[in-house]
Structures are given as structure tokens and as C-alpha cells.
C-alpha atoms as a PDB file:
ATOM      1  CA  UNK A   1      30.730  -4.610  -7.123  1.00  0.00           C
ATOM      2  CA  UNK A   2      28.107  -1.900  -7.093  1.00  0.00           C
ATOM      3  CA  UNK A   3      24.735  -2.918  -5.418  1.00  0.00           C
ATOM      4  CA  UNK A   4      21.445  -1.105  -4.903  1.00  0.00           C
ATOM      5  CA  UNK A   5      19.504  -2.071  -1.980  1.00  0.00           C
ATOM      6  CA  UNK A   6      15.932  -1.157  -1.224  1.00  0.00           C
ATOM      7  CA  UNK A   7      13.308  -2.610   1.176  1.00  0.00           C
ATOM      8  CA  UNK A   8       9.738  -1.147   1.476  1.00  0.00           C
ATOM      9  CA  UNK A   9       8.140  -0.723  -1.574  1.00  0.00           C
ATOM     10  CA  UNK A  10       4.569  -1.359   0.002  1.00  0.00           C
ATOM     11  CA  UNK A  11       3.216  -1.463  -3.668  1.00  0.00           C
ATOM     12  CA  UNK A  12       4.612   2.364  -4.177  1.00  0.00           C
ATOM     13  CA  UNK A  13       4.796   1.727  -7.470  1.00  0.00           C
ATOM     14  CA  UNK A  14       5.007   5.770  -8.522  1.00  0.00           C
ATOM     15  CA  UNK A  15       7.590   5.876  -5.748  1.00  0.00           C
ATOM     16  CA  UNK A  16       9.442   2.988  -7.263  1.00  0.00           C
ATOM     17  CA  UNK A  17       9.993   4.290 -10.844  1.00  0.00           C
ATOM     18  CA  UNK A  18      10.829   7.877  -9.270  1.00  0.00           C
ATOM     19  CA  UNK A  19      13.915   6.353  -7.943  1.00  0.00           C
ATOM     20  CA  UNK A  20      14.460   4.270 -10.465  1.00  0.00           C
ATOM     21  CA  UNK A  21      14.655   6.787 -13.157  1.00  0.00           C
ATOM     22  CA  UNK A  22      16.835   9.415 -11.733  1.00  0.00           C
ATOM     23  CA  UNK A  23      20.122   6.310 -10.773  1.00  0.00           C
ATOM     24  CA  UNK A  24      22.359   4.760 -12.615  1.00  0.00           C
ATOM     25  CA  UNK A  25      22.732   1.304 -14.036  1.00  0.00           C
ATOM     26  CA  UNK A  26      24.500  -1.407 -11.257  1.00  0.00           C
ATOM     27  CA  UNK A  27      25.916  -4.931 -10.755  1.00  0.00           C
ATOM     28  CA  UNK A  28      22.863  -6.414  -8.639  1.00  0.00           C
ATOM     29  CA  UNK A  29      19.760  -4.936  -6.537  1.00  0.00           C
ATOM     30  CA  UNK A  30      19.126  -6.405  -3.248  1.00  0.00           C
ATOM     31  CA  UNK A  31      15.678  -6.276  -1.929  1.00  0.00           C
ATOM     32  CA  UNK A  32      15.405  -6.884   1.582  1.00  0.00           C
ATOM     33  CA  UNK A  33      11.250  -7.540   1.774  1.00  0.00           C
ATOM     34  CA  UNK A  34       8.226  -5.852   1.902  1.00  0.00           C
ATOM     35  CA  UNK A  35       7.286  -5.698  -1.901  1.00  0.00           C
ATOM     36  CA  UNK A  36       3.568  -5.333  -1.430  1.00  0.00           C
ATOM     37  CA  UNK A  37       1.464  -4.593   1.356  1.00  0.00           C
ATOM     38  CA  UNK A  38      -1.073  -7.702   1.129  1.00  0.00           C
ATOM     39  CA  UNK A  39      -0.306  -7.886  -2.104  1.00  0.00           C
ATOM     40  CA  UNK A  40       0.128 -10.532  -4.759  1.00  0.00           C
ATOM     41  CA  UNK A  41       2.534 -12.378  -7.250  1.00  0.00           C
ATOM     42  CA  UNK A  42       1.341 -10.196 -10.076  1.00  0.00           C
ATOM     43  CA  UNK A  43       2.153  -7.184  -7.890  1.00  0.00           C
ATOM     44  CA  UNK A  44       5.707  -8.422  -7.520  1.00  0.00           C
ATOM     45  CA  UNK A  45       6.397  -9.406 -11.197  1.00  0.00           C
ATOM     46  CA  UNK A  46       5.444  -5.345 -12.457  1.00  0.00           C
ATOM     47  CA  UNK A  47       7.591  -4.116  -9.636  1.00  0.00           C
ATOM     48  CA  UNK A  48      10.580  -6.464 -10.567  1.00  0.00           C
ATOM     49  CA  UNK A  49      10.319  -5.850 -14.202  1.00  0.00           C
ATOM     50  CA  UNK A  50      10.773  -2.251 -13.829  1.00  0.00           C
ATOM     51  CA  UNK A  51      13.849  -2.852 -11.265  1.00  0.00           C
ATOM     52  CA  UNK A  52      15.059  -4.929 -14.340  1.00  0.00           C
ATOM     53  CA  UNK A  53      15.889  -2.099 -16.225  1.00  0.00           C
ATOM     54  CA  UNK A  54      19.191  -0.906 -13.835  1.00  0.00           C
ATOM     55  CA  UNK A  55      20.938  -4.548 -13.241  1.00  0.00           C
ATOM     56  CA  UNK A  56      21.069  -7.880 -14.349  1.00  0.00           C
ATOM     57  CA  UNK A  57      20.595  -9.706 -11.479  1.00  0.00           C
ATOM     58  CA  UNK A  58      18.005  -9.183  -8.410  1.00  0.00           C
ATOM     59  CA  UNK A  59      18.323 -10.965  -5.143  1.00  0.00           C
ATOM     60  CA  UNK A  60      15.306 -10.379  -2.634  1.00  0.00           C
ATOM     61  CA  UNK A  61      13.361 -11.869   0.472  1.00  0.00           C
ATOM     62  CA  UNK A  62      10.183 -11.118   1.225  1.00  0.00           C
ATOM     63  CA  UNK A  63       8.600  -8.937   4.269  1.00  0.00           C
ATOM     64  CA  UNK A  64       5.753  -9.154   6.904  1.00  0.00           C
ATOM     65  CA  UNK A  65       3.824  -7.736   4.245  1.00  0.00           C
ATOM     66  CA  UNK A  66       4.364  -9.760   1.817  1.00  0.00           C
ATOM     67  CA  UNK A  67       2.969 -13.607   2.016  1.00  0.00           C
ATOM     68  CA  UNK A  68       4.780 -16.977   1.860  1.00  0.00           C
ATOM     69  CA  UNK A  69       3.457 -18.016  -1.513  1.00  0.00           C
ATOM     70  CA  UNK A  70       5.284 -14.788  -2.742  1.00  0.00           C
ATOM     71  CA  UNK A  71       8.624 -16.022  -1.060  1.00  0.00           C
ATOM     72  CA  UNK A  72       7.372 -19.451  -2.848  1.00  0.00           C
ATOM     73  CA  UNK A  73       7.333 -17.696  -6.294  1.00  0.00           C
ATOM     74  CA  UNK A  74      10.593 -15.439  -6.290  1.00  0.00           C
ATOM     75  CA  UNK A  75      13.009 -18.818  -4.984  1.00  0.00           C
ATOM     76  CA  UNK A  76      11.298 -20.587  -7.786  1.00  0.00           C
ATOM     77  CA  UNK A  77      12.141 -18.198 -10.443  1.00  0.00           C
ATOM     78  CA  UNK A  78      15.753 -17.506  -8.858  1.00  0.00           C
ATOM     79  CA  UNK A  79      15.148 -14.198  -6.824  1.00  0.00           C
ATOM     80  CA  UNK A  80      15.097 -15.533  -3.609  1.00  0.00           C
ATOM     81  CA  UNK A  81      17.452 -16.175  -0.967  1.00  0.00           C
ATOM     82  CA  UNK A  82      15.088 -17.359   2.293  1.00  0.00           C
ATOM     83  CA  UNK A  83      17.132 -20.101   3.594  1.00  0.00           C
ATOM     84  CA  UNK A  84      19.383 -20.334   0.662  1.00  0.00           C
ATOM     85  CA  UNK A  85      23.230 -19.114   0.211  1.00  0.00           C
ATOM     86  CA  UNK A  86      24.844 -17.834  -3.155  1.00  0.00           C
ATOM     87  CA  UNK A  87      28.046 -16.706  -4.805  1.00  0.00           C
ATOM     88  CA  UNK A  88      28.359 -13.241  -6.202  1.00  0.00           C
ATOM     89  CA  UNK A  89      31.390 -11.900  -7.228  1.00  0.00           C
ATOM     90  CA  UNK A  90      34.155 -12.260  -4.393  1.00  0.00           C
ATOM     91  CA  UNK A  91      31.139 -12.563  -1.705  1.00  0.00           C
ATOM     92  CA  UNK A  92      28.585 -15.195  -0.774  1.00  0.00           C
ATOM     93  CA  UNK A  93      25.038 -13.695   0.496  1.00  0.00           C
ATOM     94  CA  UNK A  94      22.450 -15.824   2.089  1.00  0.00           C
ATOM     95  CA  UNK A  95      18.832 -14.303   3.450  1.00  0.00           C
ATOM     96  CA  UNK A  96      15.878 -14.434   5.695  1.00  0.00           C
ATOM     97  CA  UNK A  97      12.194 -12.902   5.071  1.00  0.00           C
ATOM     98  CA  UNK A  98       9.518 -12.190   7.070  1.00  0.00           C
ATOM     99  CA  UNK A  99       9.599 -10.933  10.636  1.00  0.00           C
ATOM    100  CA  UNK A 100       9.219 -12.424  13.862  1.00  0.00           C
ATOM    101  CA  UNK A 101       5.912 -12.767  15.592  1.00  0.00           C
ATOM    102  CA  UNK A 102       3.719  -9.904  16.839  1.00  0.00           C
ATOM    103  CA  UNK A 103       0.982  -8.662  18.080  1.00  0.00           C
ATOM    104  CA  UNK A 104       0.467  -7.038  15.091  1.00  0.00           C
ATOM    105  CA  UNK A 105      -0.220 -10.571  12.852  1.00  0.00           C
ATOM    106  CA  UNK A 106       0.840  -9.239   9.795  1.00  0.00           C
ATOM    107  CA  UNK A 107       0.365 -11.890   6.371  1.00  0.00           C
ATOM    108  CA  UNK A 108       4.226 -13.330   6.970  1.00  0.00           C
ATOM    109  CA  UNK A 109       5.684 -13.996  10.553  1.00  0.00           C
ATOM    110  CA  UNK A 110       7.983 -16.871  11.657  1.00  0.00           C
ATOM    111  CA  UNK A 111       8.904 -17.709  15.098  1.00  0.00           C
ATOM    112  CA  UNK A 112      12.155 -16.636  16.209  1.00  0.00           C
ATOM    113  CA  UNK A 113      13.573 -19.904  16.250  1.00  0.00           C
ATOM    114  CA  UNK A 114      12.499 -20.856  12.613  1.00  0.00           C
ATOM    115  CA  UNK A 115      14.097 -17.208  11.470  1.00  0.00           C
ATOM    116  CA  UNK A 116      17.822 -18.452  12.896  1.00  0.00           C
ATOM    117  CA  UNK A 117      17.351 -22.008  11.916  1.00  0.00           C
ATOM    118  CA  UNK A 118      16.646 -20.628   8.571  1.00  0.00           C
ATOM    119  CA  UNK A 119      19.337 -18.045   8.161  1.00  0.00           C
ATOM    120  CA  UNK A 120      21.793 -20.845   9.377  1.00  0.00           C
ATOM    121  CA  UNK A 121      20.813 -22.951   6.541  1.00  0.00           C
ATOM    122  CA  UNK A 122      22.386 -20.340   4.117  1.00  0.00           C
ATOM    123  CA  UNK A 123      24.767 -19.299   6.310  1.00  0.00           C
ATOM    124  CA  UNK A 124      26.549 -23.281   5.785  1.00  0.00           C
ATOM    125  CA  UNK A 125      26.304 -22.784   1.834  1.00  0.00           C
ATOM    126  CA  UNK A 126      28.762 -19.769   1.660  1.00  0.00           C
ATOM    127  CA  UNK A 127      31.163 -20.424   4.108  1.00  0.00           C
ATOM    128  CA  UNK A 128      34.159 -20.517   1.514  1.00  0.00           C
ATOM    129  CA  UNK A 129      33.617 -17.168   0.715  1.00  0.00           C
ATOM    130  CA  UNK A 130      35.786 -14.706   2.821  1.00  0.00           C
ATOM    131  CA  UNK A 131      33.210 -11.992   2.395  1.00  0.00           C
ATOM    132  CA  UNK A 132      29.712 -12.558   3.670  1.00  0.00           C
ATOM    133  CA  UNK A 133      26.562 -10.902   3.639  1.00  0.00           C
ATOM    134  CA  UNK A 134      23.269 -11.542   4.839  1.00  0.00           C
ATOM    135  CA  UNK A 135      19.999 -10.346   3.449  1.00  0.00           C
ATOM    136  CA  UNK A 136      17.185  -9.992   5.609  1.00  0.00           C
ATOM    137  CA  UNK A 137      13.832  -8.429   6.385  1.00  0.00           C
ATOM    138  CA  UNK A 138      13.892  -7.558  10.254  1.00  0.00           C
ATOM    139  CA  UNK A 139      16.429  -5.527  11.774  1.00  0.00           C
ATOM    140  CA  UNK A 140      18.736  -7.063  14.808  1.00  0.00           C
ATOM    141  CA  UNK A 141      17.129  -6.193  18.210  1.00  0.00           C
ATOM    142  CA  UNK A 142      19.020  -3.387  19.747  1.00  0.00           C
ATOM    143  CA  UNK A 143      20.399  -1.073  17.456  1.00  0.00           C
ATOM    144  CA  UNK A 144      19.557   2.120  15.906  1.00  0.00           C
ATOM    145  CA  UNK A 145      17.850   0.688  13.245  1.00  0.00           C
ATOM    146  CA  UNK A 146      15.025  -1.448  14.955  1.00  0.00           C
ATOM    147  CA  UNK A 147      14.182   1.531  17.259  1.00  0.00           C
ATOM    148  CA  UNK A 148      10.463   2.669  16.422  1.00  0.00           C
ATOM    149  CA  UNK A 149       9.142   6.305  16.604  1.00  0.00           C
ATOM    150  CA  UNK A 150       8.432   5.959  20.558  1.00  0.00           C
ATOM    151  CA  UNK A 151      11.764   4.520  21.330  1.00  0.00           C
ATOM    152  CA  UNK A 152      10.935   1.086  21.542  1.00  0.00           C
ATOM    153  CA  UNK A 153      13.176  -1.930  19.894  1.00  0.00           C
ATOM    154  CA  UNK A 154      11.489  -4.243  17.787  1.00  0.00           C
ATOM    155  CA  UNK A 155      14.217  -5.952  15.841  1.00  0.00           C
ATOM    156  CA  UNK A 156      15.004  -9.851  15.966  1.00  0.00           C
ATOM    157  CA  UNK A 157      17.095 -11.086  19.235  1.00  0.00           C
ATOM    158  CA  UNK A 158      17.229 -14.272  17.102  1.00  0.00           C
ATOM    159  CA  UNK A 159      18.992 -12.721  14.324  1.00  0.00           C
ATOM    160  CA  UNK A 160      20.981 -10.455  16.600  1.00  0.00           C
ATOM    161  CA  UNK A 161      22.342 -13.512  18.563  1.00  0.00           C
ATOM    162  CA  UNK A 162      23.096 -14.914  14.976  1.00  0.00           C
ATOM    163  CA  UNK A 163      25.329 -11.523  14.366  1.00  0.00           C
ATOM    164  CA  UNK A 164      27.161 -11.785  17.453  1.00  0.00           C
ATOM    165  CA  UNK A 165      28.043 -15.291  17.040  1.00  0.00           C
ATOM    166  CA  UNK A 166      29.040 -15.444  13.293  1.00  0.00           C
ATOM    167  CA  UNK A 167      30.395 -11.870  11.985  1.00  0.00           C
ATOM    168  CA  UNK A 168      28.897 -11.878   8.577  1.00  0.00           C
ATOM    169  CA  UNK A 169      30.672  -8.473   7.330  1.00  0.00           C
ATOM    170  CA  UNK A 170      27.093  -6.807   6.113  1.00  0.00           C
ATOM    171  CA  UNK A 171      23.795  -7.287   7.343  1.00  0.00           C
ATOM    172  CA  UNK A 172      21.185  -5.578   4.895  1.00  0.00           C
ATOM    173  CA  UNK A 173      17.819  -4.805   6.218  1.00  0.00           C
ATOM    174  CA  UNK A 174      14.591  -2.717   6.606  1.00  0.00           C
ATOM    175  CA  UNK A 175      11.023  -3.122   8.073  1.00  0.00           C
ATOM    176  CA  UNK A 176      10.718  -0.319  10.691  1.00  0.00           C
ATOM    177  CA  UNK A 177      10.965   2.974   8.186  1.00  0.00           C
ATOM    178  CA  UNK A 178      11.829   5.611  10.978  1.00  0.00           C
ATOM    179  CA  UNK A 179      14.810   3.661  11.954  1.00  0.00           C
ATOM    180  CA  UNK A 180      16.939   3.933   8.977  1.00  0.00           C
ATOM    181  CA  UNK A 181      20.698   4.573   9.101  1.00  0.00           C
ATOM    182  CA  UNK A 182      23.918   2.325   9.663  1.00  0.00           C
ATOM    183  CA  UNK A 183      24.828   0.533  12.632  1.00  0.00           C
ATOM    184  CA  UNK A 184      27.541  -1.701  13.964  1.00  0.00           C
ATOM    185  CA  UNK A 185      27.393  -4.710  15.843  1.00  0.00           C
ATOM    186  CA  UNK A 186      31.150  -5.820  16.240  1.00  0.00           C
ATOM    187  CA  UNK A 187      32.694  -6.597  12.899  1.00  0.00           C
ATOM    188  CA  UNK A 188      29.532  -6.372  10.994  1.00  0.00           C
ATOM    189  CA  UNK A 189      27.857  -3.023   9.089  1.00  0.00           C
ATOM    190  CA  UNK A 190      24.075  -3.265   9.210  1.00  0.00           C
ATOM    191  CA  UNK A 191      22.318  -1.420   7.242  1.00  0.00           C
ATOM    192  CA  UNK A 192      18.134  -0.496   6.818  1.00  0.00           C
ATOM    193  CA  UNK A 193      17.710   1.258   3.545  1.00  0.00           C
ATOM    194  CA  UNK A 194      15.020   3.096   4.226  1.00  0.00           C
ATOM    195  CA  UNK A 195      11.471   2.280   2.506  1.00  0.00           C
ATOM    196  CA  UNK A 196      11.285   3.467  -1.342  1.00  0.00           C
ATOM    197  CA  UNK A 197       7.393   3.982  -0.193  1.00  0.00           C
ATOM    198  CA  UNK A 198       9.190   7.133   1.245  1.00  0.00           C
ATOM    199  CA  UNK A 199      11.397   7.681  -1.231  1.00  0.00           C
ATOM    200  CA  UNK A 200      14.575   6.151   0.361  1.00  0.00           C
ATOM    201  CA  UNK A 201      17.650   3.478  -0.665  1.00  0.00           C
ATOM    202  CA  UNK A 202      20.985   2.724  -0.373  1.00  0.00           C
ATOM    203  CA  UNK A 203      24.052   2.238  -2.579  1.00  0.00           C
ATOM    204  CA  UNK A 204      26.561  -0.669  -1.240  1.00  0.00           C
ATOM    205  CA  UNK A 205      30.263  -1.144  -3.239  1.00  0.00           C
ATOM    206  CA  UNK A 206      31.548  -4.218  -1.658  1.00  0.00           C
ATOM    207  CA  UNK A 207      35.412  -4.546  -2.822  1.00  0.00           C
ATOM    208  CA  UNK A 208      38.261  -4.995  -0.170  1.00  0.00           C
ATOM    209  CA  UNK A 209      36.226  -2.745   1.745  1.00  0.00           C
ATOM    210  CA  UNK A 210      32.489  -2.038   1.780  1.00  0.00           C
ATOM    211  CA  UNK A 211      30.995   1.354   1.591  1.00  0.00           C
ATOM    212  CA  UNK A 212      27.731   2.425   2.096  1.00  0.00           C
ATOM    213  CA  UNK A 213      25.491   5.510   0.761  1.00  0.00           C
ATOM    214  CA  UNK A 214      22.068   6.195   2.336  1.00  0.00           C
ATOM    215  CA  UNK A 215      20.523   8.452  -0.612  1.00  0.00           C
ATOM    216  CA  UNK A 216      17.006   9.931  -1.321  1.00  0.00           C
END
């Protein structure tokens, strides 16, 4: 299956259809948050219609950015995986948006505890599948790519816990745009795509192996 994952459009709409118009049609996009920066339903609906146009089925959690009532709106109309697990192809995903708590108080942020509790709720609806992925805003605490511009790591040690413990093959992410790249913890590939507000994703073929492309 041929996936295109992006996180980060920050309302980039320009940015968005740049991208979008020089690929390729695929199976699925993932989007792993961060649609809008305080920005709205209506907002979310242009930028989804236009991602439309190169697959048939999206799959998305929200960001910091973003609000709850958007995370509301896109598991209503099928989108979104925040505390939920699906099927797709030979793989089951399952996601978590937002970000943990800062300093910062951006619109969306969930206490550590509530981001495990509800990645483990969609973690238990896909655990026939041999192949799993998780979908998620926040990066894993730790790894190269939670590590800010002055060195500092700002991932989730929630969500990296939840790695360690359960193996999910891929773990697709974004939120701190400096720190994209590939990383391993154990058995599992994580990946931040980058933020299409800088002109960034990532192409994912999961088959009996899984093989990422960081593109621009």
C-alpha cells in the first residue's frame, strides 16, 4: 500500500496545493495533526477537499494547534483516529492528537496520562492485525525527531514508554518541524514528516516490509 503522510499544514494552504500538484495519486494520506494554527472546521474541510484529489481515503489526528471540536468533527465524519483503531489493507492503525502539556498552552494539550490511556484504547481494536501502526501528533521523547533547534527534547515520555512496551512496527508523527527525519526505537520506525508549511512530507509503502521516503 502506498501512503502519503504529512503533518503541519498550519493553514499553508499555497504550500499545501504546491505539494499536492507536483505527486502522484496514492492508496491513503495520513495526517498526523496540526491542520490549522487556531484555526477552524471550515479551515479543515478546504484543506481536506483539496487532499481529496490524490487518494480515496484520509486518516488524520489533530495537533496542538488545532482544537478539540476539530478532532470532534473529523471522527464524526470518519477522518479521525484519536482513540480509535482501524483496518487498512494487511495493517491496523490507531492514533493520538494533540500534545502533551506545556508551558506554551497551545488550543489542544492532554496530560500525559490521558495521551497513553488514549492511544491504548486503539491500540486493543487492532490487535489481530500482524502489522501495526500508530498515528500520532507528538514525537516520542528522546529521539532525533523531538529534539528542538537548541537541543532540547520535547517529545512524549508517555508515548515513548507506550513504544517500548508494545512494538507497533511504525510510529508516524510531526509537531517539532526542525526535527524531521527517521528514527528507531527497537522494532519500531518512527517517522516526523516534516511540516508541508515548509514544504516537507513523506511517502510510506507498507508491504512485507515498510519503506520510507522523506521528500520536498
Amino acid at each position: 500500500m502506498n501512503i502519503f503522510a504529512i503533518s503541519d499544514i498550519h493553514n499553508a494552504e499555497n504550500q499545501l496545493l504546491k505539494i499536492l500538484n507536483s505527486t502522484r495519486k496514492y492508496d491513503c494520506v495520513f495526517v498526523a495533526g496540526d491542520f490549522t494554527t487556531h484555526g477552524s472546521i471550515a479551515d479543515v474541510k478546504r484543506e481536506l477537499s483539496e487532499i481529496q484529489k490524490i487518494a480515496p481515503k484520509i486518516y488524520a489526528v489533530t495537533g496542538n494547534m488545532d482544537s478539540s471540536a476539530i478532532d470532534s468533527w473529523l471522527i464524526q465524519e470518519g477522518y479521525g483516529l484519536h482513540g480509535i483503531g482501524i483496518h487498512i489493507g494487511d495493517f491496523g492503525i490507531c492514533g493520538v492528537s494533540a500534545a502533551p502539556r506545556s508551558i506554551l498552552r497551545t488550543p489542544y494539550e492532554l496530560d500525559e496520562d490521558t495521551l497513553l490511556d488514549t492511544l491504548q484504547k486503539g491500540w486493543e481494536m487492532i490487535q489481530d492485525f500482524p502489522l501495526k501502526v500508530v498515528l500520532a501528533h507528538t514525537p516520542p521523547f528522546g529521539t532525533k525527531v523531538d529534539k528542538t533547534r537548541s537541543g532540547i527534547h520535547v517529545g512524549s515520555k508517555a508515548l515513548r514508554s507506550f513504544i517500548e512496551k508494545n512494538e507497533p512496527d511504525l510510529y508516524i508523527c510531526g509537531h517539532i518541524h526542525e526535527a524531521r527525519g527517521i528514527d528507531t526505537i527497537g522494532k519500531t520506525t518512527v517517522v516526523n514528516c516534516g511540516a508541508v508549511a515548509d514544504g516537507f512530507f513523506s511517502l510510506i509503502e507498507i508491504g512485507k516490509t515498510i519503506k520510507v521516503e522523506m521528500c520536498e
